[in-house]
C-alpha atoms as a PDB file:
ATOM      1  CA  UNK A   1      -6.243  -1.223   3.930  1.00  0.00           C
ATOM      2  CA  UNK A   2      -7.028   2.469   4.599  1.00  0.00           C
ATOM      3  CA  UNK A   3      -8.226   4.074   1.347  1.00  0.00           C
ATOM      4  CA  UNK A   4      -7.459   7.417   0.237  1.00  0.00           C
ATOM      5  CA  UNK A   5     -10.714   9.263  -1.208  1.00  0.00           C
ATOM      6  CA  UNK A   6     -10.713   8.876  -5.516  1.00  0.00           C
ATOM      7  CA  UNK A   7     -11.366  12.804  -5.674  1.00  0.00           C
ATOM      8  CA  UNK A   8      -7.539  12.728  -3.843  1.00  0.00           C
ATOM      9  CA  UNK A   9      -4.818  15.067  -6.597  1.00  0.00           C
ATOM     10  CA  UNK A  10      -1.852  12.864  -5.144  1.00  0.00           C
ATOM     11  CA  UNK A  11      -3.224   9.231  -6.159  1.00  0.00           C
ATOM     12  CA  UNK A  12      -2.800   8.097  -9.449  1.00  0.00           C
ATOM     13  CA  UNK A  13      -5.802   6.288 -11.637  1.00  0.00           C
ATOM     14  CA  UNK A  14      -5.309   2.480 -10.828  1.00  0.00           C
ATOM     15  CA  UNK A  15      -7.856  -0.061 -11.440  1.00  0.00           C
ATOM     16  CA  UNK A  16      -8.745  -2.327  -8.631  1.00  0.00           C
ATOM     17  CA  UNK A  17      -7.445  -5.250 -10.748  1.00  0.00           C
ATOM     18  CA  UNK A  18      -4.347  -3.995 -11.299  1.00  0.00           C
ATOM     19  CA  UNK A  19      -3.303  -4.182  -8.220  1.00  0.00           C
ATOM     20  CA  UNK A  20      -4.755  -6.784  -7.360  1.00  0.00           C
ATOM     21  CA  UNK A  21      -2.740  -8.742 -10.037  1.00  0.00           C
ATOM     22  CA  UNK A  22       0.500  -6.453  -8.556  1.00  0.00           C
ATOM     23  CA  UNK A  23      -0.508  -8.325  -4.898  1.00  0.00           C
ATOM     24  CA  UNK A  24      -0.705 -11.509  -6.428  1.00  0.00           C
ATOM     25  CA  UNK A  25       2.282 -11.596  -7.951  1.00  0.00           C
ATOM     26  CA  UNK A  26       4.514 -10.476  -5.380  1.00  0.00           C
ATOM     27  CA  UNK A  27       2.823 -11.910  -2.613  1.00  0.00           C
ATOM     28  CA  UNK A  28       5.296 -14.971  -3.293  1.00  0.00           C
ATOM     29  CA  UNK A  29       7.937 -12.996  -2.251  1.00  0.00           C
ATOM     30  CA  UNK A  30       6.907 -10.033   0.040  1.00  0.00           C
ATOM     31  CA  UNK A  31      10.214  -9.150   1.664  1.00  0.00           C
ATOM     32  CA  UNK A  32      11.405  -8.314  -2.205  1.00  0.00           C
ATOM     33  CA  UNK A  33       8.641  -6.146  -3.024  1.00  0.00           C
ATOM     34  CA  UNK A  34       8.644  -3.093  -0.716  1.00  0.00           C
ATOM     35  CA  UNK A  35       9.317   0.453  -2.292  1.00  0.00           C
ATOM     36  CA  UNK A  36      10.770   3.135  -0.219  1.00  0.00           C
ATOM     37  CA  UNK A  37      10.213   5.802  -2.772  1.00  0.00           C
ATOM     38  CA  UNK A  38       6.845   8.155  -2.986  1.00  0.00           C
ATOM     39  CA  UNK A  39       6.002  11.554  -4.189  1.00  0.00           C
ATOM     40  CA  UNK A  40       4.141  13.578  -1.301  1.00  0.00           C
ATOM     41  CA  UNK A  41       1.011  15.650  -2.461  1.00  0.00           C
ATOM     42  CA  UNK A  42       0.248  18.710  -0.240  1.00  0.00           C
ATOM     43  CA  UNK A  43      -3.678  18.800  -0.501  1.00  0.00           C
ATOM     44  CA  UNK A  44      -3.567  22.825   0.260  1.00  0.00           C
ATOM     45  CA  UNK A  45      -1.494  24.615  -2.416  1.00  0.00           C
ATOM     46  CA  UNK A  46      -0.753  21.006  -4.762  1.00  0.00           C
ATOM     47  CA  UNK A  47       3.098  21.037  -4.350  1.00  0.00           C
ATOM     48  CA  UNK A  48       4.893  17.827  -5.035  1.00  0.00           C
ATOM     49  CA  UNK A  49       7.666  16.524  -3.443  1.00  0.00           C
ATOM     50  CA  UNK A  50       9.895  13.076  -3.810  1.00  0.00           C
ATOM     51  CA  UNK A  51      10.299  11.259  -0.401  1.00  0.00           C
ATOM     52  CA  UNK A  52      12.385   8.554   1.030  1.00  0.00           C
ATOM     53  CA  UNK A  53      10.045   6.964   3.507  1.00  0.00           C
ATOM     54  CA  UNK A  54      11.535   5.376   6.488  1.00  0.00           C
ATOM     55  CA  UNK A  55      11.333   1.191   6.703  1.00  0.00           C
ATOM     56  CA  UNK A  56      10.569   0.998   9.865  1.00  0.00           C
ATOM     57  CA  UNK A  57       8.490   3.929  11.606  1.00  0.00           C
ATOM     58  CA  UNK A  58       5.635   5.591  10.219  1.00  0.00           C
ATOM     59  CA  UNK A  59       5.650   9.522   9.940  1.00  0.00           C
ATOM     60  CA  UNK A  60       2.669  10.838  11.404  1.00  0.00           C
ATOM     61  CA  UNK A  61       3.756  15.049  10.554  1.00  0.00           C
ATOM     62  CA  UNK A  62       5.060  16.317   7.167  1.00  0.00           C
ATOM     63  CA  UNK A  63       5.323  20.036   6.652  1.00  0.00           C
ATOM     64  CA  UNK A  64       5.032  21.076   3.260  1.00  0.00           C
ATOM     65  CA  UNK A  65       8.283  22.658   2.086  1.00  0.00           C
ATOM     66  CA  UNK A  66       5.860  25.198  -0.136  1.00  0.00           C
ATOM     67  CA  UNK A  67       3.096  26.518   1.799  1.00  0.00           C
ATOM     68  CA  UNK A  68       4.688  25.228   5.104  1.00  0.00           C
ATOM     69  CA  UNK A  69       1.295  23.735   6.301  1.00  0.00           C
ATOM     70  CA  UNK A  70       1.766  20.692   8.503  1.00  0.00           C
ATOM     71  CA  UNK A  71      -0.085  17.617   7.170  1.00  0.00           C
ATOM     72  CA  UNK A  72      -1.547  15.069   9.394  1.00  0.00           C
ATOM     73  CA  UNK A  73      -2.805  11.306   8.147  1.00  0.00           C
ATOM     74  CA  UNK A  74      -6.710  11.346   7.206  1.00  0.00           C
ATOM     75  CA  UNK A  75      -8.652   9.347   9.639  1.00  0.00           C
ATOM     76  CA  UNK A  76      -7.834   6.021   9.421  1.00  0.00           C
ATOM     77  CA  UNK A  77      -4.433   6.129   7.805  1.00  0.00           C
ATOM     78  CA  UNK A  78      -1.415   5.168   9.397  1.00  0.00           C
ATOM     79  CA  UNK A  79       1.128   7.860   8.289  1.00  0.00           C
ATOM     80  CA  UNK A  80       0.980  10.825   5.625  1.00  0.00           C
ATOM     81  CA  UNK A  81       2.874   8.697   3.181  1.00  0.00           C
ATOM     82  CA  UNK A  82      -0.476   6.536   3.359  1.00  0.00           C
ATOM     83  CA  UNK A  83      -2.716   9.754   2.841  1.00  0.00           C
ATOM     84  CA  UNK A  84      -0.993  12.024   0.674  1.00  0.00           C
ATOM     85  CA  UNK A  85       1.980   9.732  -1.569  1.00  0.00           C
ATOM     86  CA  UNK A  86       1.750   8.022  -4.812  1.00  0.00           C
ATOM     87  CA  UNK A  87       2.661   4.846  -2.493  1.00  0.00           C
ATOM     88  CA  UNK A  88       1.425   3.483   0.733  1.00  0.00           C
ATOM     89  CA  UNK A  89       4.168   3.474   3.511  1.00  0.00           C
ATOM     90  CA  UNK A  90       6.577   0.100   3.852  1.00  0.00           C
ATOM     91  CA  UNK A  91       4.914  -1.230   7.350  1.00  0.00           C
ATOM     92  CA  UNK A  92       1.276  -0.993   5.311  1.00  0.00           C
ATOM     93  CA  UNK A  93       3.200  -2.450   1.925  1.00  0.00           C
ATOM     94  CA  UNK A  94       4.387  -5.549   3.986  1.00  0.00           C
ATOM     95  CA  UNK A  95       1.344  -6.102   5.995  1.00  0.00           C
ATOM     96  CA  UNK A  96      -0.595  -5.828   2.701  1.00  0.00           C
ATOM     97  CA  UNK A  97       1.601  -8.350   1.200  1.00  0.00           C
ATOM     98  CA  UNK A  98       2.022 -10.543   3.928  1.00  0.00           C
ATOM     99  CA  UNK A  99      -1.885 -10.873   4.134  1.00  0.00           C
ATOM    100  CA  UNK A 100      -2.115 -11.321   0.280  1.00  0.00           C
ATOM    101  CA  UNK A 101       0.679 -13.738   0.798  1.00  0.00           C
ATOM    102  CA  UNK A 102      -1.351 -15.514   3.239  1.00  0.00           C
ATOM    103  CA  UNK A 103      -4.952 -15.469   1.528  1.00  0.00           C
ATOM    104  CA  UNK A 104      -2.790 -16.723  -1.842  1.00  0.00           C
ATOM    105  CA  UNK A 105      -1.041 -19.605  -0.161  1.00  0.00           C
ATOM    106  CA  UNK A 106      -4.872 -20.525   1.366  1.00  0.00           C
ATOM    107  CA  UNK A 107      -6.056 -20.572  -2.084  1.00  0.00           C
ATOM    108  CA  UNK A 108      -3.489 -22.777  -3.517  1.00  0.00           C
ATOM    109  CA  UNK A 109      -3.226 -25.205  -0.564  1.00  0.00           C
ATOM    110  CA  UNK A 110      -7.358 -25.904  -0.314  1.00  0.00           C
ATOM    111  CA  UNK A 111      -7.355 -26.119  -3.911  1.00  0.00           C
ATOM    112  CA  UNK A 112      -4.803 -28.909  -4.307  1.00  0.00           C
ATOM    113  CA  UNK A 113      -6.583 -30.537  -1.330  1.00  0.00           C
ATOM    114  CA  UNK A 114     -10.144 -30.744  -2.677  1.00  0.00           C
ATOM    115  CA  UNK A 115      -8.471 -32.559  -5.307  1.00  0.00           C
ATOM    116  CA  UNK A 116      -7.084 -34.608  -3.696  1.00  0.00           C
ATOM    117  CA  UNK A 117      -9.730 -35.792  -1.671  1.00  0.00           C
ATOM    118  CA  UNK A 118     -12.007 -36.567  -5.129  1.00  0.00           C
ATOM    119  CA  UNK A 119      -9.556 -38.768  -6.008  1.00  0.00           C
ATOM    120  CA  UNK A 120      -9.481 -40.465  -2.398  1.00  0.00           C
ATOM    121  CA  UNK A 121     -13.398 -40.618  -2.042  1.00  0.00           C
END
């Protein structure tokens, strides 16, 4: 997942295992679990703004409604809701929950079947 430098005014101080606990838990359900809502952070003159993001297209140009400055992604983010909101856009929130999704199930299902096959062998 494309990460936003720490130095970055618009993200918010998260540890790594919170949200890694946040995955977890609603990589049982990822349909349920994506947020539409973000605040936008213009990195020239600070102004914050509350967005709707769209479900199913990234935006890839935001003017600022304050300085009036047209934002772009930073290099390797998908949209400007990934670079400059409080939350990643919904296409990145479901493909990072369907992979955490997919990683969790792993670790369940090759747990229960090394135990399994102790019992066997």
């Amino acid at each position: 997942m494309p990460q936003t430098p720490a130095w970055y005014p618009g993200k918010t101080d998260v540890s790594i295992e919170d949200d890694a606990d946040t995955l977890e838990l609603l990589a049982l359900d990822p349909s349920k679990a994506v947020t539409s809502q973000t605040t936008v952070t213009c990195p020239s003159c600070g102004f914050r703004k509350d967005e709707t993001m769209p479900e199913s297209e990234c935006v890839y140009f935001y003017t600022c409604t304050n300085c009036h400055k047209v934002l772009k992604p930073i290099f390797g983010d998908c949209c400007v809701f990934c670079s400059y909101g409080t939350v990643i856009c919904p296409s990145e929130q479901k493909r990072a929950l369907t992979e955490a999704s997919a990683s969790l199930r792993r670790f369940v299902d090759d747990g229960g079947s090394e135990g399994e096959s102790g019992k066997e062998g």
